[in-house]
C-alpha atoms as a PDB file:
ATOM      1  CA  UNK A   1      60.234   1.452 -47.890  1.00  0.00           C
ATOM      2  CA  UNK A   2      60.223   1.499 -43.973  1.00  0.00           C
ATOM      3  CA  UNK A   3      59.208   5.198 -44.062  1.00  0.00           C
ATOM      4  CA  UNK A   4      56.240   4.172 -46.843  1.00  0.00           C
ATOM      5  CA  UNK A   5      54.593   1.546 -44.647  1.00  0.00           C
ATOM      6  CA  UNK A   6      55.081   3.628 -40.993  1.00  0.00           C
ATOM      7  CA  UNK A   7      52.860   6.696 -43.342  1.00  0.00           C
ATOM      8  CA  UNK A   8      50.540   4.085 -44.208  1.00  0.00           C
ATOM      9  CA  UNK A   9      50.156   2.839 -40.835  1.00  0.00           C
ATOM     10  CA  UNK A  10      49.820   5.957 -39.462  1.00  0.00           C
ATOM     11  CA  UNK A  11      47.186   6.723 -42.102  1.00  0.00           C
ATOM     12  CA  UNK A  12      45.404   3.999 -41.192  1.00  0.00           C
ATOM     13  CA  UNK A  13      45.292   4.281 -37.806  1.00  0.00           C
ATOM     14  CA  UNK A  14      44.159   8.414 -38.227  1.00  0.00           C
ATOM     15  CA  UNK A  15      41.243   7.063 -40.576  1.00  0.00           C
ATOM     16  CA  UNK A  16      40.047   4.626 -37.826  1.00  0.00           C
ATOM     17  CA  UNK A  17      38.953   7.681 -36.346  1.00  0.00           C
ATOM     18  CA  UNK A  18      36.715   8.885 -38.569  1.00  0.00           C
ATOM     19  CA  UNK A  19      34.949   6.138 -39.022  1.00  0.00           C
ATOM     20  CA  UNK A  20      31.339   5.732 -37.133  1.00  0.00           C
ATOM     21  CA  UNK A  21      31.799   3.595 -34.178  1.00  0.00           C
ATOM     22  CA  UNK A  22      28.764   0.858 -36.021  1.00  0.00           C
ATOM     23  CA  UNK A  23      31.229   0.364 -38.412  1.00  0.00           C
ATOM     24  CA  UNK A  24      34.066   0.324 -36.305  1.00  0.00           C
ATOM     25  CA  UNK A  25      32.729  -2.601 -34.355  1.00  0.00           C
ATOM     26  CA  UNK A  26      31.891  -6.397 -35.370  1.00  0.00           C
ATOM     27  CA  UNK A  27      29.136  -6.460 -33.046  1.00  0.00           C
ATOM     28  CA  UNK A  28      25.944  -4.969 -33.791  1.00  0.00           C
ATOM     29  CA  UNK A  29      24.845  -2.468 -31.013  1.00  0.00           C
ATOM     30  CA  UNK A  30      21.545  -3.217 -29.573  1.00  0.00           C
ATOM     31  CA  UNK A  31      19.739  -0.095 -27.101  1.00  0.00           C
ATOM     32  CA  UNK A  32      19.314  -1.985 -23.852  1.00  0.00           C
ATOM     33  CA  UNK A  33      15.129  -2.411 -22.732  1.00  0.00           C
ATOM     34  CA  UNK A  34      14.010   0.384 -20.701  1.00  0.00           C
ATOM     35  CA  UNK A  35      13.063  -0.663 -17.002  1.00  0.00           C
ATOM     36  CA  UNK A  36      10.068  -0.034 -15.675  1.00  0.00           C
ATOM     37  CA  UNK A  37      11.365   2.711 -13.261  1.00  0.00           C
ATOM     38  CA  UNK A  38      12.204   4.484 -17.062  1.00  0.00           C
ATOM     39  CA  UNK A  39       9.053   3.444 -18.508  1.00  0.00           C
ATOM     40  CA  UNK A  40       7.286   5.081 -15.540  1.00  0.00           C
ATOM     41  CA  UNK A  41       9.387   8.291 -16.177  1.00  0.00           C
ATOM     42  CA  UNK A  42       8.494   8.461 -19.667  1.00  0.00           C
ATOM     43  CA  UNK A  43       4.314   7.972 -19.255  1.00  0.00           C
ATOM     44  CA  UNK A  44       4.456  10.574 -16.437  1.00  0.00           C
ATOM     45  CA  UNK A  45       6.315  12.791 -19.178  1.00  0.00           C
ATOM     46  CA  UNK A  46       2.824  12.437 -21.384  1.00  0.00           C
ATOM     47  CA  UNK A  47       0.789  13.062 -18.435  1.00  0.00           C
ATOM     48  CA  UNK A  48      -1.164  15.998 -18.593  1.00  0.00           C
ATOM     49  CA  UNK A  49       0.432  18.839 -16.154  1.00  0.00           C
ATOM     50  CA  UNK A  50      -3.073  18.646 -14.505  1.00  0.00           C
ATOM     51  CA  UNK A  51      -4.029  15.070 -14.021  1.00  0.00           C
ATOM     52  CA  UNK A  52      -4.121  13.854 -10.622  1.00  0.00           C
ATOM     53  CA  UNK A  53      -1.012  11.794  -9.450  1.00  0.00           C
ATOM     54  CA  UNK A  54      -1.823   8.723  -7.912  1.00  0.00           C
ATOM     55  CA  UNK A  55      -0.314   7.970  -4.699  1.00  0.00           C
ATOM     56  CA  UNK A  56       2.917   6.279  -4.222  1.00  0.00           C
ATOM     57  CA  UNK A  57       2.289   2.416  -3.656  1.00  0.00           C
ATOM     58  CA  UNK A  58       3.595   1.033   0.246  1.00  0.00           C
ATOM     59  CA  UNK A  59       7.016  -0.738  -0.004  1.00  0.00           C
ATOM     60  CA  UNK A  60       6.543  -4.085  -1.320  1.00  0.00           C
ATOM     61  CA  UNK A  61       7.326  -7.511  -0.006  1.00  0.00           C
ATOM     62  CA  UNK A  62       8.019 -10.548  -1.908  1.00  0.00           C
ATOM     63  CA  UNK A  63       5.534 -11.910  -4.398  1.00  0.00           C
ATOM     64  CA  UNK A  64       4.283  -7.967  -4.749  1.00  0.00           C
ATOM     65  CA  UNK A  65       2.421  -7.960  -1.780  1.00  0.00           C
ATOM     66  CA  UNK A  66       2.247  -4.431   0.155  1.00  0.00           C
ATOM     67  CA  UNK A  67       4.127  -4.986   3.670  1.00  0.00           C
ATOM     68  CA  UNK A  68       2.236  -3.272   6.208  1.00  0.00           C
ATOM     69  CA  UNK A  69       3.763  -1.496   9.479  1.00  0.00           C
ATOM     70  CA  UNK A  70       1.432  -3.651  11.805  1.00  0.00           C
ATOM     71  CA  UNK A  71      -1.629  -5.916  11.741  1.00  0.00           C
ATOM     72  CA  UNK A  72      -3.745  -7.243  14.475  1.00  0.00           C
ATOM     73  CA  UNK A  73      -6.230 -10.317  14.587  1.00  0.00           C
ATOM     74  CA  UNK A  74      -9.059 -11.121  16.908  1.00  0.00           C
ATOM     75  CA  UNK A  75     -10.507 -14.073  17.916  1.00  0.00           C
ATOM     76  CA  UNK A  76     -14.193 -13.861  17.865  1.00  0.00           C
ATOM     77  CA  UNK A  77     -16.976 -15.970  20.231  1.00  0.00           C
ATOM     78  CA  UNK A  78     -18.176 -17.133  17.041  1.00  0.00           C
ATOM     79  CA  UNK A  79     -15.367 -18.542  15.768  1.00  0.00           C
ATOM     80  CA  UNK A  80     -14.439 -16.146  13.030  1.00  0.00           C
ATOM     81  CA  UNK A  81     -11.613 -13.708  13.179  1.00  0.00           C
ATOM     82  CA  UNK A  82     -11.501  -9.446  12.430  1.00  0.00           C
ATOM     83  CA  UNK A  83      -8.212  -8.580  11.189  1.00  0.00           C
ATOM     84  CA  UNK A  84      -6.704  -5.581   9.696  1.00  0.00           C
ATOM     85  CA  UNK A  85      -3.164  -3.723   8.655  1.00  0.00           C
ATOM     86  CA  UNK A  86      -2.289  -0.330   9.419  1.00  0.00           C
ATOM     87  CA  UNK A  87       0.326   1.634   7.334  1.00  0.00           C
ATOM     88  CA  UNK A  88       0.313   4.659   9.586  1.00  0.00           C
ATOM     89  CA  UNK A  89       2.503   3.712  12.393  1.00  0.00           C
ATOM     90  CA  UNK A  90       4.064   0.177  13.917  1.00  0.00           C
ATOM     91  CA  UNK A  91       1.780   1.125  16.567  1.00  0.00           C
ATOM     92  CA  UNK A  92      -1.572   2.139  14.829  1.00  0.00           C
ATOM     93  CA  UNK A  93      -2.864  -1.495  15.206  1.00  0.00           C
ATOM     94  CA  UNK A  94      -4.629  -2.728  18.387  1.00  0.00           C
ATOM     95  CA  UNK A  95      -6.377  -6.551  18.346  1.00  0.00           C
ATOM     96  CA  UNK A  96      -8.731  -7.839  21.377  1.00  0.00           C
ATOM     97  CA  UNK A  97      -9.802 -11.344  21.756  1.00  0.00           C
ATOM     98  CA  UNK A  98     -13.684 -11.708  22.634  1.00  0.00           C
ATOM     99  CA  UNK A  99     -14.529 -13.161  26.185  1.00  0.00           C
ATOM    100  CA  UNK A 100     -17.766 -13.567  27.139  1.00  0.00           C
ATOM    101  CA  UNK A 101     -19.909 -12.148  28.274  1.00  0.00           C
ATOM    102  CA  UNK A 102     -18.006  -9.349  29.535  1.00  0.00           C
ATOM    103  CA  UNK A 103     -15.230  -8.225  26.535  1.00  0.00           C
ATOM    104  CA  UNK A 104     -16.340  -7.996  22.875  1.00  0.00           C
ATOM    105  CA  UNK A 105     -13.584  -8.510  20.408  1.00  0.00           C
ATOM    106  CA  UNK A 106     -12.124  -6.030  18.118  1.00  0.00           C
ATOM    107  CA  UNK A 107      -9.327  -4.633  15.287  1.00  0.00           C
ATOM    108  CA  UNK A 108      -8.235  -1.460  15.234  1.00  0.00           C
ATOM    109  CA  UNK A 109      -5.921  -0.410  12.434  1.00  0.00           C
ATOM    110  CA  UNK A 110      -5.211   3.243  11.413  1.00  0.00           C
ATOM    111  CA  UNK A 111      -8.279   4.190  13.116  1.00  0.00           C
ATOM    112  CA  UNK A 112     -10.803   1.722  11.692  1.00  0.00           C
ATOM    113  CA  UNK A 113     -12.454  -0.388  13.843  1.00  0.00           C
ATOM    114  CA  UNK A 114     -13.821  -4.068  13.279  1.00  0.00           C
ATOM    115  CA  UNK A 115     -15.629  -5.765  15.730  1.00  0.00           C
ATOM    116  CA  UNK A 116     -16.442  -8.950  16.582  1.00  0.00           C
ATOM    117  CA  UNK A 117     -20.401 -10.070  17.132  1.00  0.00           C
ATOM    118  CA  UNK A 118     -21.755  -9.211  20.690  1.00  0.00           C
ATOM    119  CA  UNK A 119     -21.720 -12.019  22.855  1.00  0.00           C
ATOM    120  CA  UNK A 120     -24.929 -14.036  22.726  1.00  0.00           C
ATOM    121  CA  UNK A 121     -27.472 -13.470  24.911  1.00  0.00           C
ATOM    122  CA  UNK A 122     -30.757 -15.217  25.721  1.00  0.00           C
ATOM    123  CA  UNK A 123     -32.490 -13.852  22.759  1.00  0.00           C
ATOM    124  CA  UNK A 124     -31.333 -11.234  19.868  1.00  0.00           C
ATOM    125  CA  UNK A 125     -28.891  -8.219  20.561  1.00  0.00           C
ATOM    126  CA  UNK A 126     -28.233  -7.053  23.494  1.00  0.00           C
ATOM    127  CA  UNK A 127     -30.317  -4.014  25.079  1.00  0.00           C
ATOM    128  CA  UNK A 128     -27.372  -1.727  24.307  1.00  0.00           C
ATOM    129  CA  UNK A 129     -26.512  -3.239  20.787  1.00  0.00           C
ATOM    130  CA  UNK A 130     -25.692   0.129  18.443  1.00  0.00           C
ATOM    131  CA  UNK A 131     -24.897   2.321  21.396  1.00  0.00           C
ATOM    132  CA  UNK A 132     -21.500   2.944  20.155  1.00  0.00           C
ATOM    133  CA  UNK A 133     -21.312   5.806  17.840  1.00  0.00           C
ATOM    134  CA  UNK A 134     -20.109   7.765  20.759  1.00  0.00           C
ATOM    135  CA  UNK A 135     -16.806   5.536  20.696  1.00  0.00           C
ATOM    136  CA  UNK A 136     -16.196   5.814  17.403  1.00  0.00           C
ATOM    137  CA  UNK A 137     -16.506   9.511  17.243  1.00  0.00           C
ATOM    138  CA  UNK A 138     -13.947   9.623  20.270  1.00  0.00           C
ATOM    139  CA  UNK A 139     -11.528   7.072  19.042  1.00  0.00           C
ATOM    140  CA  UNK A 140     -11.877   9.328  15.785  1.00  0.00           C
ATOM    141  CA  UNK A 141     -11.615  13.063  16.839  1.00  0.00           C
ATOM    142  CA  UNK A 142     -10.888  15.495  15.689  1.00  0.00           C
ATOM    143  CA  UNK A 143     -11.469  13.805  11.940  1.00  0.00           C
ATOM    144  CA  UNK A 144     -14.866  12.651  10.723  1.00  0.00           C
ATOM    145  CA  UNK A 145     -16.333   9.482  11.154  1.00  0.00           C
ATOM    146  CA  UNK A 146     -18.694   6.358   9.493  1.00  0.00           C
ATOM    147  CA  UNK A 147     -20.560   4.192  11.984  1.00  0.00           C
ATOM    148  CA  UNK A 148     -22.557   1.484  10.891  1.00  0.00           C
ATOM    149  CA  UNK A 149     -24.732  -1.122  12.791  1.00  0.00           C
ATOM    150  CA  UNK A 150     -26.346  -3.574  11.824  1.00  0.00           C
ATOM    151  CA  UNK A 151     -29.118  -5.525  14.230  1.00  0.00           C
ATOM    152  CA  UNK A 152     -30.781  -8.773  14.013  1.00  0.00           C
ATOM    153  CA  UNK A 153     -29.597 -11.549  12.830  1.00  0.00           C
ATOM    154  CA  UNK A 154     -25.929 -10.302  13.055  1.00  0.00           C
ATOM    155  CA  UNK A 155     -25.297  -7.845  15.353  1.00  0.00           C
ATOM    156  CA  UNK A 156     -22.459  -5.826  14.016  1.00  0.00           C
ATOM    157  CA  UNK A 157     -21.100  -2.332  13.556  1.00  0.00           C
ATOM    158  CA  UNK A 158     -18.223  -0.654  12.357  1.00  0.00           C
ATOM    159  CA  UNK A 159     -16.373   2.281  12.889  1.00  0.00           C
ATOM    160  CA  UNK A 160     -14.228   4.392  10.184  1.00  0.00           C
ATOM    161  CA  UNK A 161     -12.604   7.580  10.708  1.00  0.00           C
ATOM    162  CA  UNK A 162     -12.297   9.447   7.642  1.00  0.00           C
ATOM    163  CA  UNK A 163      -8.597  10.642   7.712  1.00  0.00           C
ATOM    164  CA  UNK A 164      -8.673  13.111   4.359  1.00  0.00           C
ATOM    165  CA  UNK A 165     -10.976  15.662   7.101  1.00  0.00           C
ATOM    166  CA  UNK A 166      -8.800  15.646   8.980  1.00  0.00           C
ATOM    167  CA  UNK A 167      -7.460  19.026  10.118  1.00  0.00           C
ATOM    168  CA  UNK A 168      -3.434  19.895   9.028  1.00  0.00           C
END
């Protein structure tokens, strides 16, 4: 009798394997959710081999925000403020405080410049108001460049350098 139930137990145990491993367990086996790093994988799978790829988002801070290398804020005559963040370099950002009548205020981040209004003067912008493109272009070179005044009642321009001409 001892040598009938040891076969049977051994029987038993050999069929275990062959059964599939749902039926083996008690608990039902659920995929896990597929993260959004995976879900990502998968839609650039579908993607057309030719579609452009859209660039690779800065590291992010809490709350989703993008954290920037640097940032600078000026203090404008005026009251208001020009501020900007650069991604380029911890270095690439540059803010100056207005002071009348002899410093105008300005951002610089990456290469784009914000400044602050020209300091008042007895009567509408000053003689040399839009006189510097010539900056720009410098602070720009060897890339391309936007400069945009504007005259009366404001008195602002801007200057852009336009990074993607750029030579390699």
């Amino acid at each position: 009798m001892r040598k009938m139930l040891l076969g049977l137990s051994l029987f038993l145990a050999a069929f275990g394997f062959f059964l599939p491993p749902a039926m083996a367990a008690d608990l039902p086996q659920v995929a896990p959710a597929p993260s959004a790093a995976d879900l990502a994988f998968l839609a650039s799978l579908a993607a057309p081999l030719n579609a452009p790829v859209a660039p690779e988002p800065a590291a992010k801070g809490p709350g989703g925000l993008e954290k920037a290398l640097c940032s600078a804020t000026a203090n404008c005559w005026d009251g208001t403020t020009r501020s900007c963040q650069g991604n380029n370099s911890v270095t690439a950002c540059v803010g100056v405080d207005s002071n009348c009548p002899t410093q105008r205020g300005y951002v610089t981040c990456d290469g784009a410049t914000q400044y602050c209004p020209i300091c008042p003067t007895s009567g509408g912008c000053p003689s040399n108001w839009c006189t510097f493109e010539a900056e720009c272009a410098s602070s720009c070179f060897p890339c391309d460049y936007t400069y945009t005044c504007n005259g009366e009642p404001y008195c602002t321009d801007r200057c852009r350098c336009i990074f993607s001409t750029c030579p390699v």
